[in-house]
Protein backbone atom coordinates (compact mmCIF):
# COMPACT_ATOMS: atom_id res chain seq x y z
CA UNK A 1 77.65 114.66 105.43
CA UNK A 2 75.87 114.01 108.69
CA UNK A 3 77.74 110.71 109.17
CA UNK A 4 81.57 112.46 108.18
CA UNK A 5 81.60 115.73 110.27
CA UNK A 6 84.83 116.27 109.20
CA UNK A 7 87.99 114.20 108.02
CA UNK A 8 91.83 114.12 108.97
CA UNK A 9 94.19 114.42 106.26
CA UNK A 10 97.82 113.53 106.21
CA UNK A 11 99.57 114.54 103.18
CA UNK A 12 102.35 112.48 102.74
CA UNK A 13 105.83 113.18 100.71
CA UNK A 14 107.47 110.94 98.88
CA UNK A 15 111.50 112.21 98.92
CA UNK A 16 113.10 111.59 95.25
CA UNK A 17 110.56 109.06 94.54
CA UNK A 18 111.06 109.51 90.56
CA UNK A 19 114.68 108.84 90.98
CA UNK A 20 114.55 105.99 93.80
CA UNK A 21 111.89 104.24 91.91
CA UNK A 22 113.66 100.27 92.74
CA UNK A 23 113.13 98.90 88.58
CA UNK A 24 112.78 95.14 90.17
CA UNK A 25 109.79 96.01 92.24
CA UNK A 26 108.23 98.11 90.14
CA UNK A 27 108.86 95.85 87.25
CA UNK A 28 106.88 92.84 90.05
CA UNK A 29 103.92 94.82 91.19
CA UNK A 30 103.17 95.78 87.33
CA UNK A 31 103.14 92.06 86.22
CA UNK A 32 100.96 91.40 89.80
CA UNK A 33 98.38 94.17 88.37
CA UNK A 34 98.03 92.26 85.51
CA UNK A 35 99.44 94.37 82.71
CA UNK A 36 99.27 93.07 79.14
CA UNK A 37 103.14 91.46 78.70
CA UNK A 38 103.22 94.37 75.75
CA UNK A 39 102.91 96.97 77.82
CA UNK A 40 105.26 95.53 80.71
CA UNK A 41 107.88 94.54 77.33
CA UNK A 42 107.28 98.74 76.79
CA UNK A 43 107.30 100.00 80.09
CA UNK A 44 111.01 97.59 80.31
CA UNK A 45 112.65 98.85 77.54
CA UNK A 46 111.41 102.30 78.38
CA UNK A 47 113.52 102.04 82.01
CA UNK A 48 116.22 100.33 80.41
CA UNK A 49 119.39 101.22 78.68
CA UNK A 50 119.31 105.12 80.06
CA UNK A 51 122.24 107.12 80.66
CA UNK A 52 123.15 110.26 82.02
CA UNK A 53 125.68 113.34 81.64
CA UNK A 54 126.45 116.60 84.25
CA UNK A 55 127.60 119.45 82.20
CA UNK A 56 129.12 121.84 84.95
CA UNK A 57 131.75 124.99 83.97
CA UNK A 58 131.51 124.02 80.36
CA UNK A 59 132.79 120.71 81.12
CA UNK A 60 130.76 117.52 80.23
CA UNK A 61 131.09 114.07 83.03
CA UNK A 62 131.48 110.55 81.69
CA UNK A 63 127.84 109.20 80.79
CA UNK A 64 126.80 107.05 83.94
CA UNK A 65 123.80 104.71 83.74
CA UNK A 66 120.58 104.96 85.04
CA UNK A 67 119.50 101.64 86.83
CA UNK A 68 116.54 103.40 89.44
CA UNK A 69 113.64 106.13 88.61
CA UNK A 70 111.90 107.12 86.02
CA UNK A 71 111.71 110.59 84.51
CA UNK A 72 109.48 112.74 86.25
CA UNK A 73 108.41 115.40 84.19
CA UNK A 74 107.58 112.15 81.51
CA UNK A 75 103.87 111.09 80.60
CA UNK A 76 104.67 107.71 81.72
CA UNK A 77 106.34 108.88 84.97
CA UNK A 78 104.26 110.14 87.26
CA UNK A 79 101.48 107.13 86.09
CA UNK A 80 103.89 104.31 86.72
CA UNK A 81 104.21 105.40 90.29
CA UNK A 82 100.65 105.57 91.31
CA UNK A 83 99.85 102.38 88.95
CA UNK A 84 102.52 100.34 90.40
CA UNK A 85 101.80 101.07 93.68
CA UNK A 86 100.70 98.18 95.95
CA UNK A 87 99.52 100.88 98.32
CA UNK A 88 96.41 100.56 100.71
CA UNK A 89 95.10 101.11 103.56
CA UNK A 90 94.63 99.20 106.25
CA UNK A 91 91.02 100.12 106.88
CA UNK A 92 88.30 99.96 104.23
CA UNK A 93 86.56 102.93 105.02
CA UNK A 94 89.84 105.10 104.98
CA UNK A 95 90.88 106.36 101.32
CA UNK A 96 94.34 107.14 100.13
CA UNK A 97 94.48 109.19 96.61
CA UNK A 98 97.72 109.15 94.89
CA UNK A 99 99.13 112.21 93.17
CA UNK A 100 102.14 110.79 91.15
CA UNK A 101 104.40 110.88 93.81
CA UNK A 102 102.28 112.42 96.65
CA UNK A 103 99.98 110.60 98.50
CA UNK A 104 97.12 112.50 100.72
CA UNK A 105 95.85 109.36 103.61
CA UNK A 106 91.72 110.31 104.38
CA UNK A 107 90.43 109.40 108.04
CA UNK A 108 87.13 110.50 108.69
CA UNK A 109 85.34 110.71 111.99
CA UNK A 110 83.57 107.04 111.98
CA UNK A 111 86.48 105.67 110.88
CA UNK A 112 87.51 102.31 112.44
CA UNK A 113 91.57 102.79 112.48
CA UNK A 114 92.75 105.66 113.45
CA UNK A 115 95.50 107.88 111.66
CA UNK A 116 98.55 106.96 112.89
CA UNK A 117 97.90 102.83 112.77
CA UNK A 118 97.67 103.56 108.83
CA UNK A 119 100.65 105.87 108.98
CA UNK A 120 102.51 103.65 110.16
CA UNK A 121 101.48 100.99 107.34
CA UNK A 122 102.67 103.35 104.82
CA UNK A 123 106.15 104.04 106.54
CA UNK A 124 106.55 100.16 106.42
CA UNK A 125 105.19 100.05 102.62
CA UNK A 126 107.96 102.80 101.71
CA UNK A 127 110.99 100.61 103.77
CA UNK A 128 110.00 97.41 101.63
CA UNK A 129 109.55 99.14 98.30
CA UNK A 130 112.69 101.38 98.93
CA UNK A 131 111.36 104.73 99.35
CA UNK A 132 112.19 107.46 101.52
CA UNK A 133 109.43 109.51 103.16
CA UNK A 134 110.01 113.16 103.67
CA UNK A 135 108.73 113.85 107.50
CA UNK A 136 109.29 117.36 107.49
CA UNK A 137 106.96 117.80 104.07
CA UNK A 138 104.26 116.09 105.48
CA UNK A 139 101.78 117.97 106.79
CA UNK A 140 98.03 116.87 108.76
CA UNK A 141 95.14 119.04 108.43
CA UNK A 142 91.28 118.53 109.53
CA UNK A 143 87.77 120.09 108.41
CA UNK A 144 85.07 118.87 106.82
CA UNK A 145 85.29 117.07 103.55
CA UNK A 146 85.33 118.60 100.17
CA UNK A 147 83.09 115.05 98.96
CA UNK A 148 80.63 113.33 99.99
CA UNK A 149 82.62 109.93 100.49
CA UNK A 150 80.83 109.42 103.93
CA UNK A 151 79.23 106.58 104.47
């Protein structure tokens, strides 16, 4: 703890991340993680073939496929988003920790890249992998670490 005084920490929101989840990328990083072909075969036919209804005034909408996200409130949801994620930061010595579809960015005090540097890496990770961030969610904070991650 002497060599962390204290850490920034920008939580970061993910808007609609479960239902903007691009199937093709997704689909890319899990082969690139190395994923037995089983599970990928599982996790496929698990995205695929979904449909969808809106019941509104008693009155039921022509089903409408699904072809983006995953359900959120599934077991397999939230974990294909933070396993698929080719996420990282751009420093080795910052940390990010994924929470399904939250991500909290760690910059403590000796830290070589500052905040906004790796901010910025994640805004450009969410325009290539088709996600939205949610600025007004997002909120920094500071104080001393709840871990002893220092170095």
């Amino acid at each position: 703890m002497d060599k962390c005084p204290f850490v920034r920490c920008l939580m970061i929101d993910f808007s609609k991340a479960f239902d903007l989840g691009d199937h093709p990328i997704l689909l890319a990083e899990l082969v690139r993680s190395g994923l037995p072909n089983r599970a990928i075969n599982w996790i496929i036919s698990y995205l695929t073939g979904r449909i969808q209804a809106v019941k509104c005034n008693g009155k039921v909408s022509a089903d409408a496929n699904v072809n983006t996200g995953s359900v959120q409130w599934s077991g397999i949801g939230p974990m294909l988003f933070v396993m698929a994620s080719d996420l990282h930061t751009l420093s080795n010595v910052n940390v990010l920790m994924k929470y399904a579809d939250d991500t909290n960015l760690l910059v403590p005090t000796y830290s070589d890249l500052e905040l906004a540097p790796e901010f910025d890496n994640v805004k450009q990770w969410a325009a290539q992998n088709r996600m939205v961030i949610n600025l007004q969610k997002n909120k920094q904070i500071s104080g001393a670490p709840m871990f002893t991650h220092c170095h």
